[in-house]
Protein backbone atom coordinates (compact mmCIF):
# COMPACT_ATOMS: atom_id res chain seq x y z
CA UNK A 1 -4.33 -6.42 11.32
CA UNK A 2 -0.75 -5.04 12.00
CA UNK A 3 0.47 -4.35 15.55
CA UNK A 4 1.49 -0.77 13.95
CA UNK A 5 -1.33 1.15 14.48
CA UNK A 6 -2.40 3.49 10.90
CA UNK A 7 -3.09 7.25 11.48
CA UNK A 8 -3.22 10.49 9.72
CA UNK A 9 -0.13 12.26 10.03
CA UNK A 10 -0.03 15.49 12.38
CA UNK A 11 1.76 18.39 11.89
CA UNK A 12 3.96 17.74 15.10
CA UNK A 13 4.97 14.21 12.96
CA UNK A 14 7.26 16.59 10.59
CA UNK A 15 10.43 15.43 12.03
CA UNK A 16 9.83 11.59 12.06
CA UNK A 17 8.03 11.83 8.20
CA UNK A 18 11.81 13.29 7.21
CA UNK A 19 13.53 10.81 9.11
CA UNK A 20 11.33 7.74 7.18
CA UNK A 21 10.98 9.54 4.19
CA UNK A 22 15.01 9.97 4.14
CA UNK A 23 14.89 5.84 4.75
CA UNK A 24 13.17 5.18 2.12
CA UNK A 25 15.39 7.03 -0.07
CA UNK A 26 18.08 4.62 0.75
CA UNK A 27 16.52 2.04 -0.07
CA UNK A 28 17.77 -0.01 -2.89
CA UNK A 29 14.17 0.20 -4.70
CA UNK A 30 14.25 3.84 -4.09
CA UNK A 31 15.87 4.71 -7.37
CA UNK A 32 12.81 3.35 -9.13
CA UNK A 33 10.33 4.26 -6.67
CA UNK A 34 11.02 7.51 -5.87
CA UNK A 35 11.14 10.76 -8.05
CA UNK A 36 13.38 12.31 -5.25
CA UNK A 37 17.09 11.75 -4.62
CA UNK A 38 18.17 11.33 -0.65
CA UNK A 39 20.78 14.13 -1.66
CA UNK A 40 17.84 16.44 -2.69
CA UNK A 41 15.66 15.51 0.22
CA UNK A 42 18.35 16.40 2.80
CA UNK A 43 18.56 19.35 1.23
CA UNK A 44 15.18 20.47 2.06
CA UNK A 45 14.60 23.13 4.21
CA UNK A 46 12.93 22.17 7.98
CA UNK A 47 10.02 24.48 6.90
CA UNK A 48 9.52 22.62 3.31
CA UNK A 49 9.12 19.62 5.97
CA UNK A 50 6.92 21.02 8.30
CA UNK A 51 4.63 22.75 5.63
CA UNK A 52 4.58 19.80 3.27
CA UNK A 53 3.31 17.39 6.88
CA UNK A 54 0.41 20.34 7.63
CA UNK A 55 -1.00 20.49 4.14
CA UNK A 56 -1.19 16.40 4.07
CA UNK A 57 -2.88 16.14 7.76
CA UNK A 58 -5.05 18.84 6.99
CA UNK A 59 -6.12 19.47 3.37
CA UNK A 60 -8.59 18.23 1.14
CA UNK A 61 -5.78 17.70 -1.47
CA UNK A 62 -3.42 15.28 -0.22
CA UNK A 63 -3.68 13.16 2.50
CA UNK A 64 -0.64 10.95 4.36
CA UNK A 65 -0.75 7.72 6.63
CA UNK A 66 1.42 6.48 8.84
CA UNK A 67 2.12 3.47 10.76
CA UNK A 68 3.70 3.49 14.20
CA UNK A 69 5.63 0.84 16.44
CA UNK A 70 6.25 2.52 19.87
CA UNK A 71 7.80 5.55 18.88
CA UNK A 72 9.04 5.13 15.24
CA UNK A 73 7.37 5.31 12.21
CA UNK A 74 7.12 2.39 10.06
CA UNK A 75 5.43 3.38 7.34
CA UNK A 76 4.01 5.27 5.17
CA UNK A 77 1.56 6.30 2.57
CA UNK A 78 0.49 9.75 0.78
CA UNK A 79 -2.58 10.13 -1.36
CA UNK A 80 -2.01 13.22 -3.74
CA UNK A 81 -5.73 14.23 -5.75
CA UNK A 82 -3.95 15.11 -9.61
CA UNK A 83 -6.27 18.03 -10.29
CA UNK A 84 -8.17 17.36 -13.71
CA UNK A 85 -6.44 19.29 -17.05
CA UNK A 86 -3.27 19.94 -15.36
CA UNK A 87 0.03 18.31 -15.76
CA UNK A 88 0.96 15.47 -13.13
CA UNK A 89 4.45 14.04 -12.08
CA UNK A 90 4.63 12.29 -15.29
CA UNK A 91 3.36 15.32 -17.68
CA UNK A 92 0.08 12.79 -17.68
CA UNK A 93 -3.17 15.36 -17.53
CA UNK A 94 -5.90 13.11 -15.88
CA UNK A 95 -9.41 14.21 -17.98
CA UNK A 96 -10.93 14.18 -13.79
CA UNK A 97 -9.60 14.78 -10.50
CA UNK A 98 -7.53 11.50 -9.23
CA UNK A 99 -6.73 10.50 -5.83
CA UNK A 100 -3.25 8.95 -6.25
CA UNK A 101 -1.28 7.22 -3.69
CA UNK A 102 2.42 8.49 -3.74
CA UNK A 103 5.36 8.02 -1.34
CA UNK A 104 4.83 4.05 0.08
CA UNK A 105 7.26 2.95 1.92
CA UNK A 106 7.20 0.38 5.19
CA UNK A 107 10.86 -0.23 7.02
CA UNK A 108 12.09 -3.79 7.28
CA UNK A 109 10.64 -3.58 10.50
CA UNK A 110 7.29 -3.80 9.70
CA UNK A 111 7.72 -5.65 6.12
CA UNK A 112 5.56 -9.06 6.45
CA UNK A 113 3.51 -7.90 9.09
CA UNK A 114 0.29 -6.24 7.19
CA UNK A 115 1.33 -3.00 7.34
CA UNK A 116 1.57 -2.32 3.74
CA UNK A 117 -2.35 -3.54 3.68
CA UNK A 118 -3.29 -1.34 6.80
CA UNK A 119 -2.05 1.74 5.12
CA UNK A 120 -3.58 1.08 1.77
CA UNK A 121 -6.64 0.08 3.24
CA UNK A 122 -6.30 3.84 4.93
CA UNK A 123 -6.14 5.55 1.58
CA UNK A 124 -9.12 4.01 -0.12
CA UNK A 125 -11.17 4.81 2.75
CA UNK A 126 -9.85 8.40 2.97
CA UNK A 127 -10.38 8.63 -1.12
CA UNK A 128 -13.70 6.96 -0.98
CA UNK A 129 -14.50 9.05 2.11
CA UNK A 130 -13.89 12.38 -0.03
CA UNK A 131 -16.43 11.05 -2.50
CA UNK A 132 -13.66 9.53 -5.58
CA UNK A 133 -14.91 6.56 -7.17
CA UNK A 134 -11.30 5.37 -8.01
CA UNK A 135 -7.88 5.33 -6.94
CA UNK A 136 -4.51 4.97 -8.57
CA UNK A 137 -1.16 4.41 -8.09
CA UNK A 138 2.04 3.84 -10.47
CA UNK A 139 4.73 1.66 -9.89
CA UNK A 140 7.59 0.45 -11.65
CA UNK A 141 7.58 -3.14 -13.25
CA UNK A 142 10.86 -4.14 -11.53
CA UNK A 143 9.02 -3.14 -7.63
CA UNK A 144 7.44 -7.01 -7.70
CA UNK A 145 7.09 -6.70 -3.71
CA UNK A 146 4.96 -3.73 -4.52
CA UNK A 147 2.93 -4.61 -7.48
CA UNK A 148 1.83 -8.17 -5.46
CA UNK A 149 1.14 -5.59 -2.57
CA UNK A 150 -1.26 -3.65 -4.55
CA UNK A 151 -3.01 -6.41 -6.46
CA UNK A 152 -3.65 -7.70 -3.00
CA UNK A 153 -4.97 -4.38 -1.98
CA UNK A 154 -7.74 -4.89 -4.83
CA UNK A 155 -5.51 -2.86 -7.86
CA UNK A 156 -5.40 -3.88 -11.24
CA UNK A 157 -3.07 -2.99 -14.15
CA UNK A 158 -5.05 -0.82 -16.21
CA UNK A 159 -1.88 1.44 -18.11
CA UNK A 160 1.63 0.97 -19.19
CA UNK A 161 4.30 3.58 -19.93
CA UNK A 162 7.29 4.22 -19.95
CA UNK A 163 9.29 7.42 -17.01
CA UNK A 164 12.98 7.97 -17.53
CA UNK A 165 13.43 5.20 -15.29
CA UNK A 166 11.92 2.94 -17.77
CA UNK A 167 8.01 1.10 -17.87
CA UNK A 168 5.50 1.61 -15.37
CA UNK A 169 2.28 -0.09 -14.57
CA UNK A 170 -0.58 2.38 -13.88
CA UNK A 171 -2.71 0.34 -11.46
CA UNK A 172 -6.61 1.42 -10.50
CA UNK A 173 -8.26 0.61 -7.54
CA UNK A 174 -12.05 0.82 -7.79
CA UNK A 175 -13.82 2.23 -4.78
CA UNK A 176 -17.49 1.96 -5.45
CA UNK A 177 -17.74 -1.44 -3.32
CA UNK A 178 -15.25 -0.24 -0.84
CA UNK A 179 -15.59 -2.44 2.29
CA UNK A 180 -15.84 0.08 5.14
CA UNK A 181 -15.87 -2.99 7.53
């Protein structure tokens, strides 16, 4: 277990989710792991911000995690639900509702430590929680910190394709012998 503690974002965490969200973005990954530019980021409103931190604390749709040393965030996690028949990121149209984790990111500071695990752990309970049998992620083949990070996590290639930043791995999580323990 990490000595960042995992959490559900608040509202009130608007400020500090633009502040790591605007680190990851420089990150030298970021151009393959992101579908958002730092330039277009910064350029976001303080409402978008504050909005976009409400609707994942509090909805049924989305759902972010965060992990904290003292007062920073150190990571973080978003699970988006791509709503069956309609168009996702990728123009992919999932055939059922799929919880998808989004946005990971953990700072150098807390890279090595377990955060990555803490958080993921977080989002499988949250999607298994909210009654989903599976969840998914993409990744980009290049991100091999990431994919090892997932297959640890319990995902498994299950897709390939290729973005306009070239082939992804679709990776599936199954969450019918989630360990709630």
């Amino acid at each position: 277990m990490p000595d960042a503690p995992v959490r559900r974002v608040t509202p009130g965490d608007w400020r500090r989710i633009r502040a790591l969200r605007l680190e990851a973005l420089r990150d030298p990954m970021a151009q393959v792991a992101f579908l958002e530019t730092v330039e277009r980021a910064e350029a976001r409103p303080d409402e978008d911000w504050r909005g976009r931190t409400a609707a994942h604390a509090e909805g049924g749709a989305s759902a972010q995690f965060v992990a904290e040393a003292g007062d920073s965030l150190i990571g973080a996690v978003t699970v988006i639900v791509r709503a069956a028949g309609s168009p996702d990121y990728f123009e992919r149209i999932p055939e059922v509702d799929l919880p998808t984790v989004v946005g990971v990111y953990v700072s150098p500071a807390g890279r090595g430590a377990g955060v990555i695990d803490a958080l993921l752990a977080a989002a499988a309970e949250w999607a298994a929680a909210s009654g989903y049998h599976e969840l998914t992620l993409d990744v980009h083949e290049s991100n091999a910190p990431a994919i090892r990070a997932y297959q640890r996590a319990g995902f498994e290639v299950r897709s390939e394709f290729v973005s306009e930043s070239g082939r992804e791995l679709g990776m599936v999580k199954s969450l019918s012998t989630q360990d709630h323990g």
